[in-house]
PDB file of N, CA and C in Angstrom:
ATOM      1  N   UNK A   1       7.211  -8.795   2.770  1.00  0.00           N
ATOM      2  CA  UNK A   1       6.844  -8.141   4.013  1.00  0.00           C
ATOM      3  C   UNK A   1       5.668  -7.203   3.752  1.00  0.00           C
ATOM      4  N   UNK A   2       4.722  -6.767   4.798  1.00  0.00           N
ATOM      5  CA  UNK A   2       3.990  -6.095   4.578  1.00  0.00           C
ATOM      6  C   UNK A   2       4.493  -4.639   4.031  1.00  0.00           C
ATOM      7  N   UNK A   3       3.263  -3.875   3.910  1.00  0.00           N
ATOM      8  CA  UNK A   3       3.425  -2.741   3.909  1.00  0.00           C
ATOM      9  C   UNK A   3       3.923  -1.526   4.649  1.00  0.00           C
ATOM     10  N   UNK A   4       3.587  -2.054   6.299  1.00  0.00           N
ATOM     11  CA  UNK A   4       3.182  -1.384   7.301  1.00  0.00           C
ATOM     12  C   UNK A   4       4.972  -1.632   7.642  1.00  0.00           C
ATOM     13  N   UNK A   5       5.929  -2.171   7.372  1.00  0.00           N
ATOM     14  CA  UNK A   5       7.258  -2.158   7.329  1.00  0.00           C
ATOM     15  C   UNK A   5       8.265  -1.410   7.165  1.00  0.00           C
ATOM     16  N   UNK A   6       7.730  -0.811   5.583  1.00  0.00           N
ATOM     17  CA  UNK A   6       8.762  -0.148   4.754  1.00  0.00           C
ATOM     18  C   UNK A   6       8.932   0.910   5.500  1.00  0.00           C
ATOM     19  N   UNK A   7       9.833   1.955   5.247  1.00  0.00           N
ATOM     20  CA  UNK A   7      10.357   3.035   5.667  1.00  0.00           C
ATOM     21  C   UNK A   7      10.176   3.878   4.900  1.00  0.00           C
ATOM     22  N   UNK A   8       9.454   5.390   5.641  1.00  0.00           N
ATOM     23  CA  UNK A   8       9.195   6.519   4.842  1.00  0.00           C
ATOM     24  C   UNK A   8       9.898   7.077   4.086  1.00  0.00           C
ATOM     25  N   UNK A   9       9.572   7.060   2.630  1.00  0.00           N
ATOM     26  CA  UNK A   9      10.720   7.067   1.346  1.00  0.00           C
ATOM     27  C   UNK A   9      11.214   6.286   0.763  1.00  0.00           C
ATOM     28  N   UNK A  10      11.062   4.869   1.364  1.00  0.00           N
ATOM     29  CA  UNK A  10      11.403   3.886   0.376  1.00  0.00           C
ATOM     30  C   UNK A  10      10.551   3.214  -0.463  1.00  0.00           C
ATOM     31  N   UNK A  11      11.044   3.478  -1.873  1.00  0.00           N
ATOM     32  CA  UNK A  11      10.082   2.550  -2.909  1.00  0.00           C
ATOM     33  C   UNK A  11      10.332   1.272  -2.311  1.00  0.00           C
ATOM     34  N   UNK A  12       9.001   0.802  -3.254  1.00  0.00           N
ATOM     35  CA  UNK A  12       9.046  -0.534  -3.110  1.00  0.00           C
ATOM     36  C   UNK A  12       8.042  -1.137  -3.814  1.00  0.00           C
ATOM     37  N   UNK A  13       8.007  -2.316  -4.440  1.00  0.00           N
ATOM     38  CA  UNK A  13       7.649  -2.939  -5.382  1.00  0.00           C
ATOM     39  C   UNK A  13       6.412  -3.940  -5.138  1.00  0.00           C
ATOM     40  N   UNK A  14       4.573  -3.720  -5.781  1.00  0.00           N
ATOM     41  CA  UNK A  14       3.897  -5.038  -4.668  1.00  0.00           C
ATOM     42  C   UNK A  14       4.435  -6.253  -5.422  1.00  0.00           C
ATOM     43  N   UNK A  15       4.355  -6.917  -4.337  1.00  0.00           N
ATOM     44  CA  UNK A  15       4.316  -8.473  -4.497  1.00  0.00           C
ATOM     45  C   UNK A  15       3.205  -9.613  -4.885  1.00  0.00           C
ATOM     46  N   UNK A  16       2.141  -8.602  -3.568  1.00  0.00           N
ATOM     47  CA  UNK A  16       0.939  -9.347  -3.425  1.00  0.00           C
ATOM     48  C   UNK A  16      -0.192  -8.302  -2.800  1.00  0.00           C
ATOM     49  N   UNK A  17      -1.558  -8.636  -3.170  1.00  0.00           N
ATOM     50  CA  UNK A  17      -2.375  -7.362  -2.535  1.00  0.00           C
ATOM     51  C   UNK A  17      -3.297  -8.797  -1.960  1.00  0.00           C
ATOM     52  N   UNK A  18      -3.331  -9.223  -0.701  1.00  0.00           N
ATOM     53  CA  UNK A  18      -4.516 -10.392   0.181  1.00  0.00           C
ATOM     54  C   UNK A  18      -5.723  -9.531   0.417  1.00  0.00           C
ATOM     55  N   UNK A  19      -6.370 -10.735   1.103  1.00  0.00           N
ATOM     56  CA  UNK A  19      -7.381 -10.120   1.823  1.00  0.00           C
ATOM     57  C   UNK A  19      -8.631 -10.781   0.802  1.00  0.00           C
ATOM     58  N   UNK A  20      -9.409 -10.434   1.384  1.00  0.00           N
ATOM     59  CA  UNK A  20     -10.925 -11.094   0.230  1.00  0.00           C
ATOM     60  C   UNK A  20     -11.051 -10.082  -0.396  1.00  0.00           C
ATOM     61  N   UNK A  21     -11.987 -10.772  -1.075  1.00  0.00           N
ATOM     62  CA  UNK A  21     -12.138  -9.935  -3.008  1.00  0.00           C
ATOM     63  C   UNK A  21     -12.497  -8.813  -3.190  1.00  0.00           C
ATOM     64  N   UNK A  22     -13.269  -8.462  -2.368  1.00  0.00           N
ATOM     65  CA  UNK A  22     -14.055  -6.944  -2.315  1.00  0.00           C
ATOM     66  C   UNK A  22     -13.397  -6.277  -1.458  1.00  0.00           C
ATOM     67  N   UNK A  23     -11.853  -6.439  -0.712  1.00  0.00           N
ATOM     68  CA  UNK A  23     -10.853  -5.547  -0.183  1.00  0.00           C
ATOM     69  C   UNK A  23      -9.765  -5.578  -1.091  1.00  0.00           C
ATOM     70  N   UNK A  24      -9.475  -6.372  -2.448  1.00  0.00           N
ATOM     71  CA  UNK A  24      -8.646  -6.534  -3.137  1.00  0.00           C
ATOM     72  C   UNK A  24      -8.627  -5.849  -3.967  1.00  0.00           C
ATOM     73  N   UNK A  25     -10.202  -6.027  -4.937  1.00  0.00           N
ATOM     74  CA  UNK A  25     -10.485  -5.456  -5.710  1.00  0.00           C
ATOM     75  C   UNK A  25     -10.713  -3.820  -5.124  1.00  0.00           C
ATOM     76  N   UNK A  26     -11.044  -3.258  -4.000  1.00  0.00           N
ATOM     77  CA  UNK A  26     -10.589  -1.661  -3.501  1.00  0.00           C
ATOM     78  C   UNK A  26      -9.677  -1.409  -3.856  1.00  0.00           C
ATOM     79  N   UNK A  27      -8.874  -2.005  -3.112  1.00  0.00           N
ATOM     80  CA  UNK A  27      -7.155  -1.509  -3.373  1.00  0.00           C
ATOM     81  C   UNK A  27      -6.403  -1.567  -4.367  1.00  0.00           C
ATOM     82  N   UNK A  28      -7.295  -2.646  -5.896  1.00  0.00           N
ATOM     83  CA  UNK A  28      -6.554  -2.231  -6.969  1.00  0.00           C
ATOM     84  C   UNK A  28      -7.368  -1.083  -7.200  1.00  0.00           C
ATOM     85  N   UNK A  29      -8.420  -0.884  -6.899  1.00  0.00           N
ATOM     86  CA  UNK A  29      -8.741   0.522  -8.008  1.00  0.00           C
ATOM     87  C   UNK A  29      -8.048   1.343  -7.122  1.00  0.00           C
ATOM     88  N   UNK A  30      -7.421   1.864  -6.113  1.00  0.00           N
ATOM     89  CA  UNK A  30      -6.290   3.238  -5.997  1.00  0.00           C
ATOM     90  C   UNK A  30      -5.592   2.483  -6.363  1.00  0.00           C
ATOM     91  N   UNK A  31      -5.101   2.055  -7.047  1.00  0.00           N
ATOM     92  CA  UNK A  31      -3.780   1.613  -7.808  1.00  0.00           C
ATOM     93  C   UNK A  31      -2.884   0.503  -7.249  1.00  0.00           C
ATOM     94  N   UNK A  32      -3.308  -0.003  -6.273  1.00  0.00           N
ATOM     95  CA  UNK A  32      -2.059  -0.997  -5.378  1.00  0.00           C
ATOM     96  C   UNK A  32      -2.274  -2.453  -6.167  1.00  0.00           C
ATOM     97  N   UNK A  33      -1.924  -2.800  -7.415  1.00  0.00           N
ATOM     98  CA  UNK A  33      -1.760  -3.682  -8.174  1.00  0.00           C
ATOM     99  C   UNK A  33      -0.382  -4.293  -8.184  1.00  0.00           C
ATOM    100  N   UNK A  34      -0.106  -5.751  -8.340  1.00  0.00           N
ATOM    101  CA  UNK A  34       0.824  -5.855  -8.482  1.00  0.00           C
ATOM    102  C   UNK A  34       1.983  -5.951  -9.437  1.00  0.00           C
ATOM    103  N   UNK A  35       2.948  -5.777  -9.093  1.00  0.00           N
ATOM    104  CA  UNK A  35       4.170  -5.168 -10.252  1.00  0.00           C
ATOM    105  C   UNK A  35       4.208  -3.630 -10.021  1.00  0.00           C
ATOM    106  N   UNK A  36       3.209  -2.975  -9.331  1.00  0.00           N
ATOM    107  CA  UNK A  36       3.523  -1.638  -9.465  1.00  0.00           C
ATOM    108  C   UNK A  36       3.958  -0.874  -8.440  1.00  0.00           C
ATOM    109  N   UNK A  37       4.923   0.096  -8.537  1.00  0.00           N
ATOM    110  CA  UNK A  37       5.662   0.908  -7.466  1.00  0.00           C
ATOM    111  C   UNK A  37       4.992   1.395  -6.820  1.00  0.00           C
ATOM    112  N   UNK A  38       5.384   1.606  -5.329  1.00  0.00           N
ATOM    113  CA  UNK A  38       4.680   2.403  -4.233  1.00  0.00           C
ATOM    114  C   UNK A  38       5.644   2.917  -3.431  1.00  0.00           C
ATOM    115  N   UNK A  39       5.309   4.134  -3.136  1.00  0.00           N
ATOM    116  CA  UNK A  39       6.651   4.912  -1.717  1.00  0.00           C
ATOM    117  C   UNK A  39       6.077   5.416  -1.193  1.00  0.00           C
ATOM    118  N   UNK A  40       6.096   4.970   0.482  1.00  0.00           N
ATOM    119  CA  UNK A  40       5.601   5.112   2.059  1.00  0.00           C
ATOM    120  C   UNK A  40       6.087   6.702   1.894  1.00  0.00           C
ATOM    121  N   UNK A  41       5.299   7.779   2.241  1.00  0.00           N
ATOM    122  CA  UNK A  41       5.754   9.144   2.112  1.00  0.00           C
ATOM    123  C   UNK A  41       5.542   9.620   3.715  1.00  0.00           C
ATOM    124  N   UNK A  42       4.540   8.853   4.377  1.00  0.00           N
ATOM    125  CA  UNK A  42       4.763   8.892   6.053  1.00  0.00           C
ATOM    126  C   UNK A  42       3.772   8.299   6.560  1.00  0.00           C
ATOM    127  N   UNK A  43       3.612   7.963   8.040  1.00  0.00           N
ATOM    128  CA  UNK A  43       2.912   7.332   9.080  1.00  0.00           C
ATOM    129  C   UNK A  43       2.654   8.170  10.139  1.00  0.00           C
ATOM    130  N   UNK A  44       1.334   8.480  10.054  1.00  0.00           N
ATOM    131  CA  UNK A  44       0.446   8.915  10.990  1.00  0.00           C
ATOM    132  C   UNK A  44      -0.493   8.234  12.345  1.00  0.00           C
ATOM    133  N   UNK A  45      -0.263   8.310  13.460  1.00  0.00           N
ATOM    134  CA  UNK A  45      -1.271   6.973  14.434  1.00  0.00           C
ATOM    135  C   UNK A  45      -1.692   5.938  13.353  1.00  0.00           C
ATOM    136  N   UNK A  46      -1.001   4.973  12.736  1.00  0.00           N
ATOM    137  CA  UNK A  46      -1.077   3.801  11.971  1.00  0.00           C
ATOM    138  C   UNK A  46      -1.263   3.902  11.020  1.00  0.00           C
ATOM    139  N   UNK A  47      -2.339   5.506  10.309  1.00  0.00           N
ATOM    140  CA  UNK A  47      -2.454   5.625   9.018  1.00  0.00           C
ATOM    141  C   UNK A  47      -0.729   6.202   8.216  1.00  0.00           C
ATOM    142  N   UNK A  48      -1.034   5.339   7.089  1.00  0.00           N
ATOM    143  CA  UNK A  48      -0.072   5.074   6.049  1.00  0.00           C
ATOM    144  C   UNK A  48      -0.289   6.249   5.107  1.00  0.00           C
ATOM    145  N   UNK A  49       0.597   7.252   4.667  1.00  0.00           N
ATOM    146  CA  UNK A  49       0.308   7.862   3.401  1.00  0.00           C
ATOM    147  C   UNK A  49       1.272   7.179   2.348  1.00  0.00           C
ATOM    148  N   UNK A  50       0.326   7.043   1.260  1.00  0.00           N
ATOM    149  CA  UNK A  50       2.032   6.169   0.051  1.00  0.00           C
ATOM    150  C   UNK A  50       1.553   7.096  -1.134  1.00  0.00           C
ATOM    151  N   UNK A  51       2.645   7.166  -1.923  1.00  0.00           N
ATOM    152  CA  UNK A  51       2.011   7.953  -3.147  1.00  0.00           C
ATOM    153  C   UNK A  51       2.228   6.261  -4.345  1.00  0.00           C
ATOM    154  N   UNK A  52       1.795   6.196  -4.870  1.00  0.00           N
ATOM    155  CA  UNK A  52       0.926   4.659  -5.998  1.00  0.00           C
ATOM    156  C   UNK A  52       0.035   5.951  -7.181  1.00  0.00           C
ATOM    157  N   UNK A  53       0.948   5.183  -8.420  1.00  0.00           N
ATOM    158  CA  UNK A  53       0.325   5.827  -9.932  1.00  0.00           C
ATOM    159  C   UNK A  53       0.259   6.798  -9.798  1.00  0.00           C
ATOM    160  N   UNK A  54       1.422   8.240  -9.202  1.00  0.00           N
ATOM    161  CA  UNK A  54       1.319   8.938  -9.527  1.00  0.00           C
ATOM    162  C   UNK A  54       0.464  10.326  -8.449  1.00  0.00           C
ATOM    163  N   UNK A  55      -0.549   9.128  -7.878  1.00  0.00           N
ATOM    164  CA  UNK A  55      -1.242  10.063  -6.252  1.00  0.00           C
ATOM    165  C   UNK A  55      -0.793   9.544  -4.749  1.00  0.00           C
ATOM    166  N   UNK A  56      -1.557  10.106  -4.272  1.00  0.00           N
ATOM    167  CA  UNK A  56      -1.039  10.398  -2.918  1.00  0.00           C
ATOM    168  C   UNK A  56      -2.009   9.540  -2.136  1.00  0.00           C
ATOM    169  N   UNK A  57      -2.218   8.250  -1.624  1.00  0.00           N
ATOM    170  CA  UNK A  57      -3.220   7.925  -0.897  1.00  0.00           C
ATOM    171  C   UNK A  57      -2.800   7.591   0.463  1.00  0.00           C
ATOM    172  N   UNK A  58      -4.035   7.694   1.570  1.00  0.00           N
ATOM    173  CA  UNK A  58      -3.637   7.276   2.757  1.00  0.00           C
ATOM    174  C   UNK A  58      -4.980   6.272   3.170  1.00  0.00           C
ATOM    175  N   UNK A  59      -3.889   5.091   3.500  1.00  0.00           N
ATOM    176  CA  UNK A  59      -4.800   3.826   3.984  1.00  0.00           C
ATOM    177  C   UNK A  59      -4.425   3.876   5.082  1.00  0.00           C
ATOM    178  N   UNK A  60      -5.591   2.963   6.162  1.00  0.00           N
ATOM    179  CA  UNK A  60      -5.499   2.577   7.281  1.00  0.00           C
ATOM    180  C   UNK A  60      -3.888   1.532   7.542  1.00  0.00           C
ATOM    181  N   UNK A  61      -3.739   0.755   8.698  1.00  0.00           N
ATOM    182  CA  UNK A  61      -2.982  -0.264   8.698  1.00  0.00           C
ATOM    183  C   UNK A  61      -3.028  -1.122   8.440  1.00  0.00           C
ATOM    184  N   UNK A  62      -4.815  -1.852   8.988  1.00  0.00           N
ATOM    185  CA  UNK A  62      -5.254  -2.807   8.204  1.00  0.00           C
ATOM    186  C   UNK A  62      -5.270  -3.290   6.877  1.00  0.00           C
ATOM    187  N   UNK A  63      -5.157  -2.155   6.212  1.00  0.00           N
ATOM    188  CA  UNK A  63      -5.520  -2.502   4.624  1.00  0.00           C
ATOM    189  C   UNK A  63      -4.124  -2.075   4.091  1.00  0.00           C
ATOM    190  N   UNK A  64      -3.096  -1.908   4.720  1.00  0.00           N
ATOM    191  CA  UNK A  64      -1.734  -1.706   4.430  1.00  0.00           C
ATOM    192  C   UNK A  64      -0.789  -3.231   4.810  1.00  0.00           C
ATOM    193  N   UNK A  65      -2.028  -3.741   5.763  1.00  0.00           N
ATOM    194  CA  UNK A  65      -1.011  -4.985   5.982  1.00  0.00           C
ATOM    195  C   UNK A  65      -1.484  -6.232   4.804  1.00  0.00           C
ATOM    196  N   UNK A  66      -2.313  -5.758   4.319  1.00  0.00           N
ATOM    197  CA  UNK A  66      -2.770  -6.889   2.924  1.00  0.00           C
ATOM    198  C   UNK A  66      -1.683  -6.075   1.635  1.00  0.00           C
ATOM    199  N   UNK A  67      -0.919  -5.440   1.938  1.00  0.00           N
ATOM    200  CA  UNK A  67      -0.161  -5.473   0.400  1.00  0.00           C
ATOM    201  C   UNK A  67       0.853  -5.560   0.462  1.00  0.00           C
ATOM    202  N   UNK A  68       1.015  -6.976  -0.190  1.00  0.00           N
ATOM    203  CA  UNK A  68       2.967  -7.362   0.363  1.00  0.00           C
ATOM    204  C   UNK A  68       3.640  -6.620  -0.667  1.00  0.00           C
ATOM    205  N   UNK A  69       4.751  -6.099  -0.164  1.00  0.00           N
ATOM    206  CA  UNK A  69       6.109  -5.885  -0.842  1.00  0.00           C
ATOM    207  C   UNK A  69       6.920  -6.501  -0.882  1.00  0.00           C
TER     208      UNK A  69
END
């Protein structure tokens, strides 16, 4: 399931990060690689805050719905 799913506070594990290469390769460099933990910390008008490796990032929805869990 996407990202844009989970519930604020729940870890969760990626699966998959889509999207074309130069939105993929973004989102691994803040850390959204897969195998690695992420927890939804809240949702703002669609923006996502998750904390990933340790920081705190906030993506749009769009780019929250390319990282499966």
């Amino acid at each position: 399931m996407p990202l844009t799913m989970v519930q604020p506070g729940e870890e969760s594990t990626i699966i998959k990060v889509g999207g074309k290469s130069d939105t993929r390769r973004f989102l691994e460099n803040l850390g959204f690689v897969t195998g690695g933990k992420v927890t939804v910390v809240s949702e703002i008008n669609g923006n996502i805050i998750v904390n990933v490796k340790d920081s705190r990032v906030a993506i749009g929805k769009d780019m929250a719905n390319k990282i499966f869990v």
